[in-house]
C-alpha atoms as a PDB file:
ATOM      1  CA  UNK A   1      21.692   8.568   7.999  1.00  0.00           C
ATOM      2  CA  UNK A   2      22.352   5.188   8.657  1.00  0.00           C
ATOM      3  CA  UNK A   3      20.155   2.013   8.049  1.00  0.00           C
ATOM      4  CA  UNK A   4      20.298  -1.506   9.362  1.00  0.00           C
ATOM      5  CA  UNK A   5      18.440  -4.296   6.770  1.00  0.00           C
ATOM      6  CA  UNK A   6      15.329  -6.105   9.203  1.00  0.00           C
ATOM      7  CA  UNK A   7      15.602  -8.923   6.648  1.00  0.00           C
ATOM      8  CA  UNK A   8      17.356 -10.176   3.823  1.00  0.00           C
ATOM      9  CA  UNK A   9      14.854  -8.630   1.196  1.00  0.00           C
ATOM     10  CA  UNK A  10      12.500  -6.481   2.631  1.00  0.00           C
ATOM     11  CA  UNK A  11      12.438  -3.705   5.621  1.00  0.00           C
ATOM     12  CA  UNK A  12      15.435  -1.621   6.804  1.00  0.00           C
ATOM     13  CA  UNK A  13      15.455   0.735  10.044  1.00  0.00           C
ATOM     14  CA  UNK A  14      16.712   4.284   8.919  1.00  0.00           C
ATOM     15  CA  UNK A  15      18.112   6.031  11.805  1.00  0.00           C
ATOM     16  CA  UNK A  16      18.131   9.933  10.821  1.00  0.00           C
ATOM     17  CA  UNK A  17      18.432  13.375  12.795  1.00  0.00           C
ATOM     18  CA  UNK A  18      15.040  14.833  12.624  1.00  0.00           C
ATOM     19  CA  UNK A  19      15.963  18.080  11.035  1.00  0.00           C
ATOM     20  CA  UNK A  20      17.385  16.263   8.215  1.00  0.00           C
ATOM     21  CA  UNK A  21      14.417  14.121   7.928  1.00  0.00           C
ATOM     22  CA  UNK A  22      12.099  17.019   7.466  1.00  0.00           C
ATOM     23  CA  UNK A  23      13.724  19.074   5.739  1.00  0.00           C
ATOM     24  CA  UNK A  24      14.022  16.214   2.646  1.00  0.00           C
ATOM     25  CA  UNK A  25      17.844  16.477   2.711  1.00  0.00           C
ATOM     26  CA  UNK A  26      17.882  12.553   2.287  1.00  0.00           C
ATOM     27  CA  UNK A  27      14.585  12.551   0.178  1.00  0.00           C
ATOM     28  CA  UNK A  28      16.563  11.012  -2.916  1.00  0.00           C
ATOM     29  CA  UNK A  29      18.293   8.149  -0.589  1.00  0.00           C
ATOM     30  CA  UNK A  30      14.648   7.463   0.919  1.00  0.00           C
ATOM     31  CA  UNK A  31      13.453   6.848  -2.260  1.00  0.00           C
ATOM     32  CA  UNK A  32      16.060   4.783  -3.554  1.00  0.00           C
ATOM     33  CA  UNK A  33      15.465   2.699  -0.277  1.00  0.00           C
ATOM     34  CA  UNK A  34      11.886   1.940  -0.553  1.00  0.00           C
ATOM     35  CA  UNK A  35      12.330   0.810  -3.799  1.00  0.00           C
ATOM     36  CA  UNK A  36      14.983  -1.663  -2.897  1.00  0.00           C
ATOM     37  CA  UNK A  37      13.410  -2.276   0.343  1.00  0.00           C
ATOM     38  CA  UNK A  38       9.497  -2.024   0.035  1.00  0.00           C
ATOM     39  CA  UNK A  39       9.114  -0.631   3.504  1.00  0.00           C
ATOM     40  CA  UNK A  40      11.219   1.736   5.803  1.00  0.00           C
ATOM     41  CA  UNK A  41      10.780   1.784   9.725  1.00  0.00           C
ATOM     42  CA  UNK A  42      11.891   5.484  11.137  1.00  0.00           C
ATOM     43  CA  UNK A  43      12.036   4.622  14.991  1.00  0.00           C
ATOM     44  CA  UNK A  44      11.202   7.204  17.353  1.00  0.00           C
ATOM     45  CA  UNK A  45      10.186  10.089  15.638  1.00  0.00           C
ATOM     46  CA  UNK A  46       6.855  10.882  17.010  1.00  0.00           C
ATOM     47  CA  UNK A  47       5.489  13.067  14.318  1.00  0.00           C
ATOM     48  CA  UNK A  48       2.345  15.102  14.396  1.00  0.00           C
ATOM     49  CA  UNK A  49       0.095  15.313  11.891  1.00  0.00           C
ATOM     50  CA  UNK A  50       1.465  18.463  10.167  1.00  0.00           C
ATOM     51  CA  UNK A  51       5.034  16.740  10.670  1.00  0.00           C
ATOM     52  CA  UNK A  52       4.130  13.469   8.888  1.00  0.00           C
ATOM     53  CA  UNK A  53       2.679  15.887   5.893  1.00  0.00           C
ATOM     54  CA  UNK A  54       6.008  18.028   5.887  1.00  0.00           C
ATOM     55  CA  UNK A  55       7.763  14.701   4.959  1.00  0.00           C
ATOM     56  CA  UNK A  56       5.547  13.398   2.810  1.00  0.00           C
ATOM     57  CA  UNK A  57       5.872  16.209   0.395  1.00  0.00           C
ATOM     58  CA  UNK A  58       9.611  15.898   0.465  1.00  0.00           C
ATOM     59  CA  UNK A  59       9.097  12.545  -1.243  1.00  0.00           C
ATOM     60  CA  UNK A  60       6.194  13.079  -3.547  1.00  0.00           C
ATOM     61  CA  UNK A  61       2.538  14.576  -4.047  1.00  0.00           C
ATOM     62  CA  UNK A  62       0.499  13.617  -0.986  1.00  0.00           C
ATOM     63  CA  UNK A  63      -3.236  11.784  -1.971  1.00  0.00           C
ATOM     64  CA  UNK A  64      -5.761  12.984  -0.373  1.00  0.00           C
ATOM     65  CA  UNK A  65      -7.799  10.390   0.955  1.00  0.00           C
ATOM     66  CA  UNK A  66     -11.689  10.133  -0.175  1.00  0.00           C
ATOM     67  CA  UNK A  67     -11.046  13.320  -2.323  1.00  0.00           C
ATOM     68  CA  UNK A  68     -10.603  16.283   0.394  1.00  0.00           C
ATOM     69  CA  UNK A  69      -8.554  14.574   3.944  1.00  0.00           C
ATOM     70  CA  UNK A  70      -4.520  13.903   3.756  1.00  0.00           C
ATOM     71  CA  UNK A  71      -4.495  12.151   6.881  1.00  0.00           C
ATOM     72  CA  UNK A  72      -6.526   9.186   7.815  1.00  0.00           C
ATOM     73  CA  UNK A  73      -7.172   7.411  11.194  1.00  0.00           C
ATOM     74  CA  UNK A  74      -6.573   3.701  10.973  1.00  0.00           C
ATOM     75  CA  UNK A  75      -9.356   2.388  13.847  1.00  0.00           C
ATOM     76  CA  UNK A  76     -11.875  -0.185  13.395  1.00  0.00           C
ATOM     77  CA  UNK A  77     -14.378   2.109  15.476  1.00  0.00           C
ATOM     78  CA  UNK A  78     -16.558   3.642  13.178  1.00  0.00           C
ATOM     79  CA  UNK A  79     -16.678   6.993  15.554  1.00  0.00           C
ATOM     80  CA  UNK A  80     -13.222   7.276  14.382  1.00  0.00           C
ATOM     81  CA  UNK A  81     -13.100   6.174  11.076  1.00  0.00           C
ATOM     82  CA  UNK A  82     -16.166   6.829   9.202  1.00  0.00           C
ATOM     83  CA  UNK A  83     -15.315   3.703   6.988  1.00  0.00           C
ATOM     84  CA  UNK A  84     -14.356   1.343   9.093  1.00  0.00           C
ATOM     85  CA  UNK A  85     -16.261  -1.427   7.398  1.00  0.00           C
ATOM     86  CA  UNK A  86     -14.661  -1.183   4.222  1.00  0.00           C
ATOM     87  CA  UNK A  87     -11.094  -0.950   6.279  1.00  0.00           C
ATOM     88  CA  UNK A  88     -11.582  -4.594   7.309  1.00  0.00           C
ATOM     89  CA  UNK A  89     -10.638  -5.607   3.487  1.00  0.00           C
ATOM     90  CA  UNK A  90      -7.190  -4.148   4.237  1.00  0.00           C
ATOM     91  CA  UNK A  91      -6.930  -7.330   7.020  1.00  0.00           C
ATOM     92  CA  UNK A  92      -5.486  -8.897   3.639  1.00  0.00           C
ATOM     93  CA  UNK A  93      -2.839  -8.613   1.087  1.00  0.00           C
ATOM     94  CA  UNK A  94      -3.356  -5.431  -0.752  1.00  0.00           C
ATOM     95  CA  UNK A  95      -1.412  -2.994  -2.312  1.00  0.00           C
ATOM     96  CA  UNK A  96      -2.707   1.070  -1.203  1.00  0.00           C
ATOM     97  CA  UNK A  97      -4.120   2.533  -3.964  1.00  0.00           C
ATOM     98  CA  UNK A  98      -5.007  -0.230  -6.393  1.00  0.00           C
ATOM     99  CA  UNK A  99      -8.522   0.969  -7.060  1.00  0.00           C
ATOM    100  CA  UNK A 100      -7.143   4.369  -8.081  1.00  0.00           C
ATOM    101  CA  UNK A 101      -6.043   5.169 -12.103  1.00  0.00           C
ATOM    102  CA  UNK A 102      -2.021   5.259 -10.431  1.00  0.00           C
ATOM    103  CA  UNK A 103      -1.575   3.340  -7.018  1.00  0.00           C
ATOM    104  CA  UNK A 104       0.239   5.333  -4.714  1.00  0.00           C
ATOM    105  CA  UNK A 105       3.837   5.145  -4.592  1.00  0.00           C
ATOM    106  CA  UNK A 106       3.994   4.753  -0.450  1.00  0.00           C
ATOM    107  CA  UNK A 107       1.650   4.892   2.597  1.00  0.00           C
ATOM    108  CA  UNK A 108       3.395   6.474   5.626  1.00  0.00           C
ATOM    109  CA  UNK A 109       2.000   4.905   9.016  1.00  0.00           C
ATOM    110  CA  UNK A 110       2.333   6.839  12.229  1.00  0.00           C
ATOM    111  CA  UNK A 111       1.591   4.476  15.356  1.00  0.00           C
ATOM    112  CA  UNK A 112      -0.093   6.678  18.131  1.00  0.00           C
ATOM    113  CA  UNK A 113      -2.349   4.185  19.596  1.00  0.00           C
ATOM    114  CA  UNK A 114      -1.648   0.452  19.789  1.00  0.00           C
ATOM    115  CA  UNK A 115      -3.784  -2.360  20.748  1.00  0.00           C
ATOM    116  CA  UNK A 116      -2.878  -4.191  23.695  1.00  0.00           C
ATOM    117  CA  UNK A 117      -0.025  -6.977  22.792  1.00  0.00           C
ATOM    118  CA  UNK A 118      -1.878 -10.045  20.961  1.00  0.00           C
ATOM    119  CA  UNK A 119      -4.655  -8.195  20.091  1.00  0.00           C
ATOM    120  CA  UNK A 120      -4.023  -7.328  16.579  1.00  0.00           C
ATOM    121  CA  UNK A 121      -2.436  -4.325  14.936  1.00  0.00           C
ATOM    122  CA  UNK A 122       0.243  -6.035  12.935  1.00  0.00           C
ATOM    123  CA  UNK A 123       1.203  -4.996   9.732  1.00  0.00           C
ATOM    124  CA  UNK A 124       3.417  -7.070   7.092  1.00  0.00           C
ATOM    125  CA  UNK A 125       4.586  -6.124   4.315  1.00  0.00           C
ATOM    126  CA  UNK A 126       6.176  -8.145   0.548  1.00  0.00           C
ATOM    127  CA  UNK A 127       8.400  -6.631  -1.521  1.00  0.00           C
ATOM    128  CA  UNK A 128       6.997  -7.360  -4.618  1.00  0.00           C
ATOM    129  CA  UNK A 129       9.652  -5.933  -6.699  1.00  0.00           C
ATOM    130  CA  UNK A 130      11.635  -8.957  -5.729  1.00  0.00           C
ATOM    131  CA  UNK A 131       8.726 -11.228  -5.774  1.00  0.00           C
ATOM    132  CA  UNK A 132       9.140 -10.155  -9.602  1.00  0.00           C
ATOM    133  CA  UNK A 133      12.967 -10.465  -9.485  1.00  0.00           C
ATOM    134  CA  UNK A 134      13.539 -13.572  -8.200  1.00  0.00           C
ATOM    135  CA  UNK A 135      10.498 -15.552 -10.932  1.00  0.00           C
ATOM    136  CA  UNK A 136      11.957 -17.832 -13.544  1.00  0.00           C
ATOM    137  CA  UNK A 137      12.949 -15.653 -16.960  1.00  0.00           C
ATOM    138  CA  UNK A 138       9.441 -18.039 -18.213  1.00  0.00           C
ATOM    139  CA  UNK A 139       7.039 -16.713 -15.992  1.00  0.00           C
ATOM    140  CA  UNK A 140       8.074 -13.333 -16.388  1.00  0.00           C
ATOM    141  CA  UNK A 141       7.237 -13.761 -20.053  1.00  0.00           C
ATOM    142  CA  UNK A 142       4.158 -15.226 -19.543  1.00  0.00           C
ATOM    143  CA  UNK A 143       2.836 -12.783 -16.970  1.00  0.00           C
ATOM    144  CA  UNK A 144       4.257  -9.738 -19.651  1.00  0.00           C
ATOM    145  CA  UNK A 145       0.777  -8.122 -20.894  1.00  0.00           C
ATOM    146  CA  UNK A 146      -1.502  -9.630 -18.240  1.00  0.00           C
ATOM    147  CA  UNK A 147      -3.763  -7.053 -17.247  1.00  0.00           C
ATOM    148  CA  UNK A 148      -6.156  -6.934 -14.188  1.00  0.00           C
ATOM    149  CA  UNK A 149      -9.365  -5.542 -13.059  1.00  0.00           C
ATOM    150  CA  UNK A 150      -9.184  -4.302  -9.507  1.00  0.00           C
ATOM    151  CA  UNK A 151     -12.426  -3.788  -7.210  1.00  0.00           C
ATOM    152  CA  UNK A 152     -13.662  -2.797  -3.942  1.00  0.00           C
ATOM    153  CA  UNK A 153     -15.983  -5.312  -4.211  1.00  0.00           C
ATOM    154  CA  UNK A 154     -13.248  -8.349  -4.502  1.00  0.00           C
ATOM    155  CA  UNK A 155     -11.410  -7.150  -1.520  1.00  0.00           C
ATOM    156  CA  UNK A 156     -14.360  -6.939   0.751  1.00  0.00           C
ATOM    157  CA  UNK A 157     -15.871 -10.414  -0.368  1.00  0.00           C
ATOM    158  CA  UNK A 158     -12.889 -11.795   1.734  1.00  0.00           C
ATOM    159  CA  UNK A 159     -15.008 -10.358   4.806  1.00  0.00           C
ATOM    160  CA  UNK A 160     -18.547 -10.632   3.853  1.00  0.00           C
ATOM    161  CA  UNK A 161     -18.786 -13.168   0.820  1.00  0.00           C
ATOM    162  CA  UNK A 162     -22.631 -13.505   0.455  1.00  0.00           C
ATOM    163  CA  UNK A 163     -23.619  -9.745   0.582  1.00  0.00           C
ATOM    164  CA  UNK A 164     -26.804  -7.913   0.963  1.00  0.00           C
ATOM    165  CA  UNK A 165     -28.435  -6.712  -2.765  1.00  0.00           C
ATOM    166  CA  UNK A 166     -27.689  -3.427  -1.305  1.00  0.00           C
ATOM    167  CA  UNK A 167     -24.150  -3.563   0.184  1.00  0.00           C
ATOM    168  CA  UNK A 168     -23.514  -5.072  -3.343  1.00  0.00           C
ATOM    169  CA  UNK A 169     -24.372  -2.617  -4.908  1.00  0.00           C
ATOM    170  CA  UNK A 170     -22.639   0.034  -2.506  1.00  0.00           C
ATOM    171  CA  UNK A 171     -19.397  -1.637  -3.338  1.00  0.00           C
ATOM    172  CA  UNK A 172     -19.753  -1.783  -7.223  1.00  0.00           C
ATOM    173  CA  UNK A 173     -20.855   2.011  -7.285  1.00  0.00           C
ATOM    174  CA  UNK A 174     -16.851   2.352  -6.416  1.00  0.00           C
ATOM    175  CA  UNK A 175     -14.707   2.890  -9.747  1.00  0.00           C
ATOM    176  CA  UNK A 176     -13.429  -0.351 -11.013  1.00  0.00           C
ATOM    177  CA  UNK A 177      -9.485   0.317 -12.712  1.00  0.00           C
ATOM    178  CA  UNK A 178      -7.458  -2.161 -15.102  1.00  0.00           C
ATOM    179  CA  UNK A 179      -3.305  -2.605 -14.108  1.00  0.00           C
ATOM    180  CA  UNK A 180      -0.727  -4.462 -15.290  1.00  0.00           C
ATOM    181  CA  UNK A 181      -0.013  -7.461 -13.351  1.00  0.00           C
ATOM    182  CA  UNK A 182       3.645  -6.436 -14.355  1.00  0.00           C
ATOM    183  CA  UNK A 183       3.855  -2.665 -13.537  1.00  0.00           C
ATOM    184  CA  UNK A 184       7.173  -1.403 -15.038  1.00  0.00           C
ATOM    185  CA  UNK A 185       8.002   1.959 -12.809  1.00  0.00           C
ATOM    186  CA  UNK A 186      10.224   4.982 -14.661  1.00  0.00           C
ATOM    187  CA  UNK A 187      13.395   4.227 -12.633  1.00  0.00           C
ATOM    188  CA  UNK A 188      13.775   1.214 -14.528  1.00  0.00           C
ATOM    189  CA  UNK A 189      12.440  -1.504 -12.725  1.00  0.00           C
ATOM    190  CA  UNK A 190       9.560  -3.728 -12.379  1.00  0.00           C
ATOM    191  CA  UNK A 191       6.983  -5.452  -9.805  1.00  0.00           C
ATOM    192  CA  UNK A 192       3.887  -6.819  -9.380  1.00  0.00           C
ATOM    193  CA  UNK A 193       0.619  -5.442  -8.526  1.00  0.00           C
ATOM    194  CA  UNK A 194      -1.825  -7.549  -6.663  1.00  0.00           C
ATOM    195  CA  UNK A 195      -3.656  -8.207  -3.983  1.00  0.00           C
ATOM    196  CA  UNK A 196      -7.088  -9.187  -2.695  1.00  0.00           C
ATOM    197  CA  UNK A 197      -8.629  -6.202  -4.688  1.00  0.00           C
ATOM    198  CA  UNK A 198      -7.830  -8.159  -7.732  1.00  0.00           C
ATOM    199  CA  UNK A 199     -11.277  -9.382  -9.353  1.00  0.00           C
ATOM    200  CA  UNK A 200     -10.391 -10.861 -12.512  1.00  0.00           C
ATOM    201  CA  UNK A 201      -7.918 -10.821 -14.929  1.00  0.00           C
ATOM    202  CA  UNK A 202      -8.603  -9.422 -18.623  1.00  0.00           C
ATOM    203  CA  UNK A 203      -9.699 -11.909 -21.235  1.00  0.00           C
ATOM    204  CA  UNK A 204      -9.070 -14.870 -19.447  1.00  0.00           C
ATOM    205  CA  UNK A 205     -12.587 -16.904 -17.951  1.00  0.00           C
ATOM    206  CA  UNK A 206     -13.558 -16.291 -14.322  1.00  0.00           C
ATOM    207  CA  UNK A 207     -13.538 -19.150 -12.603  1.00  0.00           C
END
């Protein structure tokens, strides 16, 4: 296995025989990786669906999405993806998972059909472990405790921020869950968790 850094603190490209990625023979070095690195690039791999499930389970418990699917298409076409209006909120920071009791520990993206070039379809991605690294020993202090409500509802306001009484209420039928700004994982270390689904934070005024 061998893996090039994209940029000084986030990203690397893994190059890796494909039996070996399968079969979870690296699993433990993957997962030290996306730690460090927040987001791994596997370059042509060109996995099908029961592939991209094969080495997901080397590296964890797969979600399944809205209760029942573990794969999702990522299309703004609502023929395609039955919730395409909700996916526009994901056109901003977020971290995958925040509305859930545990976020998810990765999302694994498989690009089988791209937009034409300058026409969207770009993904970035933080590494918010060193976000959390790199603040002053002060601020980490004063962020220690801080707890935050996360909602559908503040993630799509960035898209439609006078709503219908109805679509209102649509998006605050969806289960509202309380994180810690600071999230401090079992390995050790620490990062931040937020994003545009954050609503308010815990005992503190909204402004």
């Amino acid at each position: 296995m061998k893996v090039e850094h994209a940029k000084p603190k986030v990203g690397s490209i893994v190059s890796i025989d494909r039996g070996d990625f399968l079969s979870g023979r690296h699993a433990g070095e993957i997962q030290r990786l996306l730690v460090e690195r927040s987001a791994l690039v596997f370059p042509g791999m060109h996995l099908t669906d029961e592939e991209q499930l094969q080495f997901a389970r080397t590296i964890g418990e797969v979600h399944l999405v809205g209760g029942d699917k573990e794969l999702q298409n990522i299309s703004m076409d609502p023929e395609i993806n039955p919730v395409a209006d909700y996916t526009r909120g994901a056109f901003y920071w977020h971290i995958d998972g925040a509305n859930d009791p545990v976020p998810a520990k990765a999302t694994m993206l498989s690009a089988r059909v791209l937009p034409a070039a300058n026409e969207g379809g770009g993904t970035s991605v933080a590494n918010t472990y060193a976000a959390y690294a790199d603040l002053p020993v002060a601020r980490k202090q004063a962020l220690e405790g801080i707890c935050v409500r996360h909602a559908l509802e503040a993630s799509q306001r960035y898209i439609n921020p006078a709503p219908a009484l109805a679509e209102l209420k649509r998006w605050q039928s969806y289960p509202v869950q309380t994180h810690p700004l600071v999230w401090h994982h079992r390995h050790g270390q620490a990062s931040l968790l937020l994003g545009n689904t954050c609503h308010y934070v815990e005992d503190m005024d909204i402004a």
